[in-house]
Protein backbone atom coordinates (compact mmCIF):
# COMPACT_ATOMS: atom_id res chain seq x y z
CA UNK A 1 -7.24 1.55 15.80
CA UNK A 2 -4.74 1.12 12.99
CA UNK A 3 -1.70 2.36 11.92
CA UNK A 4 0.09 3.72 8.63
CA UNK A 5 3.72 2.31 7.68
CA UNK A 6 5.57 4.18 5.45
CA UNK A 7 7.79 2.30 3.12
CA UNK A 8 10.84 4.44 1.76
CA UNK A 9 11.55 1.97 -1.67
CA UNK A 10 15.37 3.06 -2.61
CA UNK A 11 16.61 -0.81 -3.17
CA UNK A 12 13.36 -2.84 -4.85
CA UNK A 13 11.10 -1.15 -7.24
CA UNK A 14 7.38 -1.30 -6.12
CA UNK A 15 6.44 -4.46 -8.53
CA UNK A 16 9.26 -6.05 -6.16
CA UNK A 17 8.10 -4.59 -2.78
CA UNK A 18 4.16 -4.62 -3.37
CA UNK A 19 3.87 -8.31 -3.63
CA UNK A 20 5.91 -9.13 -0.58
CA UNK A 21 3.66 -6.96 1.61
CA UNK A 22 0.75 -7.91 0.33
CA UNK A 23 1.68 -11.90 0.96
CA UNK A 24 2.23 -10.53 4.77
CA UNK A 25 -1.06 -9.01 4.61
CA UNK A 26 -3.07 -11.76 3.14
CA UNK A 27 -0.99 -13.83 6.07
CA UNK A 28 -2.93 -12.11 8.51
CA UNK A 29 -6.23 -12.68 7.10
CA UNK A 30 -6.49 -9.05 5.88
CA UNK A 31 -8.62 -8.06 2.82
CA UNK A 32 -6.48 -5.25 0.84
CA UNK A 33 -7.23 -2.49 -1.66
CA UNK A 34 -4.06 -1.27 -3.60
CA UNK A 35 -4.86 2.43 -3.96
CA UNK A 36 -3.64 4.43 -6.77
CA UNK A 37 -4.56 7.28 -8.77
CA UNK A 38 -3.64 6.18 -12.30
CA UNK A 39 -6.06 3.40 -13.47
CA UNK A 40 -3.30 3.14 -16.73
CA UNK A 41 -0.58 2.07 -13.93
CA UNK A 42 -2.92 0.06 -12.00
CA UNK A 43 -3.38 -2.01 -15.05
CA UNK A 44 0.39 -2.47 -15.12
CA UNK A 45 0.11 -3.69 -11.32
CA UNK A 46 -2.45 -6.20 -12.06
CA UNK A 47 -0.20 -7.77 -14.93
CA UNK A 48 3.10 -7.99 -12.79
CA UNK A 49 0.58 -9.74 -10.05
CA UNK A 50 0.05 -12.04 -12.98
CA UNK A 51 3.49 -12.68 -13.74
CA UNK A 52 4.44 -13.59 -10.25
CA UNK A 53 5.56 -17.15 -9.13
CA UNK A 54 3.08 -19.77 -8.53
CA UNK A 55 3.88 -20.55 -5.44
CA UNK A 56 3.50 -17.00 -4.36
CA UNK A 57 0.31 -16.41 -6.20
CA UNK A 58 -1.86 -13.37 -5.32
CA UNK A 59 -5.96 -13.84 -5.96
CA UNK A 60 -6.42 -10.48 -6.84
CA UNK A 61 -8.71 -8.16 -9.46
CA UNK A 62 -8.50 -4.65 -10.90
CA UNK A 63 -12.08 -2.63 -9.79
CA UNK A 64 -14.57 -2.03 -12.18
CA UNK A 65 -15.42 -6.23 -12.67
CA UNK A 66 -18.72 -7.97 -11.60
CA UNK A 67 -16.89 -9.67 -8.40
CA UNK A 68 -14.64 -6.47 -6.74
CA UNK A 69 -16.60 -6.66 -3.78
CA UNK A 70 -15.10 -10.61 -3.71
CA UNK A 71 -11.76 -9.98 -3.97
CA UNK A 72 -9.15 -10.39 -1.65
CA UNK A 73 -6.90 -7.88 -3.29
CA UNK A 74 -8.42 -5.32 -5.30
CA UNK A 75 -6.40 -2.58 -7.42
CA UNK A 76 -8.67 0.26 -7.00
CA UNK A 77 -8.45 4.09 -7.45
CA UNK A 78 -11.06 5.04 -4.98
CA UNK A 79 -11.32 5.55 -1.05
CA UNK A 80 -14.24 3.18 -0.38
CA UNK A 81 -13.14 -0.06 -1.81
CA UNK A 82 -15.76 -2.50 -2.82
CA UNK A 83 -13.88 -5.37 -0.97
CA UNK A 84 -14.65 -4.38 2.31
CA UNK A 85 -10.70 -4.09 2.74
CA UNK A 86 -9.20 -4.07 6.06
CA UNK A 87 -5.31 -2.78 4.95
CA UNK A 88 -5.45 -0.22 2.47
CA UNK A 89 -1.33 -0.08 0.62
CA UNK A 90 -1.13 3.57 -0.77
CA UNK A 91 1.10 3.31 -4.07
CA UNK A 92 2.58 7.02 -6.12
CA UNK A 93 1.39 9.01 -3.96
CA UNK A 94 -2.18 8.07 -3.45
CA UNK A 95 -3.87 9.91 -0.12
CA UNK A 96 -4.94 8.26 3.00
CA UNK A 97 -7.24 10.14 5.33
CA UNK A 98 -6.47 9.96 9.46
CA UNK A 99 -10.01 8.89 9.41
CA UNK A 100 -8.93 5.75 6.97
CA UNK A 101 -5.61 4.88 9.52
CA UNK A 102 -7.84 5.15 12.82
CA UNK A 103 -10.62 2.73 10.85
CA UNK A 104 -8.48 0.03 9.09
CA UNK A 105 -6.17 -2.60 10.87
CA UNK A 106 -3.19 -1.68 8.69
CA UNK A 107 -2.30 1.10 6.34
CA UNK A 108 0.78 0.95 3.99
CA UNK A 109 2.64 4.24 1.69
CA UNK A 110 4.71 2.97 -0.48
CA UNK A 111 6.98 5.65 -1.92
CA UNK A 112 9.82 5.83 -4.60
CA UNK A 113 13.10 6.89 -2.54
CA UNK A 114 14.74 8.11 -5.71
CA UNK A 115 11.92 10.47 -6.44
CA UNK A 116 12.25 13.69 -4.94
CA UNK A 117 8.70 14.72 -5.39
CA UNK A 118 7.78 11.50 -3.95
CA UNK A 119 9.88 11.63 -1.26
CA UNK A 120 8.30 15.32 -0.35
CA UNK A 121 4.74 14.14 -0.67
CA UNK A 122 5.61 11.06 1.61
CA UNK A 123 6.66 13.47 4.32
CA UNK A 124 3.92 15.67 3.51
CA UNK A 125 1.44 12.77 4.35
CA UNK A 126 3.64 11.28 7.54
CA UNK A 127 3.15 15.23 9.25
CA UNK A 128 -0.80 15.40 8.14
CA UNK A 129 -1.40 11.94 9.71
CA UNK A 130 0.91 12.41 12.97
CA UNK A 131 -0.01 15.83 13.06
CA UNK A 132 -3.72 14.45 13.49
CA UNK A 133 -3.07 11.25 16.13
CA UNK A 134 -2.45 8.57 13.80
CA UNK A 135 0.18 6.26 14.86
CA UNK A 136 2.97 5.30 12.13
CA UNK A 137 6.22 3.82 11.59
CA UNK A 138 8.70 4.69 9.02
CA UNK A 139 10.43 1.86 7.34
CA UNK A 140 13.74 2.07 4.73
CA UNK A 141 15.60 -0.73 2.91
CA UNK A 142 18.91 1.45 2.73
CA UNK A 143 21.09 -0.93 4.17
CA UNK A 144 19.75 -3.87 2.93
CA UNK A 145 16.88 -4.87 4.68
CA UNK A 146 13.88 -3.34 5.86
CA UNK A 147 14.94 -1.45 9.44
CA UNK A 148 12.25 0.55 11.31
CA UNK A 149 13.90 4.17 11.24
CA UNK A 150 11.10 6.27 13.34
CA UNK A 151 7.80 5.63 14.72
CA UNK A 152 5.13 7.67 15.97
C-alpha cells in the first residue's frame, strides 16, 4: 500500500525539484514513470535530464523508443507505463487514480505554487485521493526547505 506526496514547488522550479526526487527514488531501488500530459513539455524534461551534472546522472528515456519497458525512468504520458514503474511523479497537473496510490510504493504531485490553477487542481486531487483512503503527505519549500505541512 503506497502513498501520494504532494510537493507545493514555490522556491525551485520543477527542472530543479524533479531531479532531486527522482535521485531519492532511484536510491530506493524504485523504477519511475514521470507522468505528464504534454508530450511537447516532456521533451523539454528529457533535455534538462540531459543537461544535469555527471555525477548526478539520471538513466532515463522519453516513451515511444524500442527499450521503454527497460528504463529506469521513463517520461511517459500514459497511466500504464511500459517500465513496470513502482513510483509514479505526477508533473502539471497530470491525474493519479486511488487505485494507482494503493498499487505503487510511492506516488509524487508535483505542483507549481505560483500557479493558481495549479494550486486548485492540486487540492482538487489531495480531497479525491483522501476522500477515497489513500494515505498522503503534503510537503512545501516555503521556508526554505522541504517541511511536511499535513498528512493524511
Amino acid at each position: 500500500m503506497g502513498a501520494a506526496y504532494f510537493y507545493h514547488l514555490t522556491r525551485n522550479p520543477l527542472e530543479v525539484t524533479l531531479p532531486i526526487l527522482l535521485g531519492k527514488a532511484r536510491q530506493a531501488g524504485w523504477k519511475i514513470a514521470v507522468r505528464g500530459g504534454d508530450p511537447g513539455r516532456l521533451e523539454w524534461l528529457d533535455e534538462k535530464l540531459w543537461l544535469g551534472p555527471d555525477d548526478g546522472f539520471l538513466p532515463h528515456g522519453l516513451a515511444g523508443g524500442a527499450h521503454d519497458a527497460l528504463q529506469p525512468i521513463l517520461l511517459t504520458t500514459v497511466a500504464d507505463a511500459p517500465n513496470d514503474a513502482s513510483c509514479v511523479m505526477a508533473v502539471d497537473g497530470a491525474q493519479v487514480a486511488a487505485e494507482e496510490v494503493e498499487a505503487l510504493d510511492r506516488v509524487c504531485i508535483l505542483f507549481d505554487g505560483t500557479d493558481p490553477e495549479a494550486v486548485q487542481q492540486a487540492r482538487g486531487q489531495w480531497k479525491a485521493l483522501t476522500g477515497a483512503g489513500c494515505k498522503a503527505q503534503y510537503w512545501s519549500e516555503e521556508s526554505g526547505r522541504w517541511e511536511k505541512k499535513a498528512e493524511a
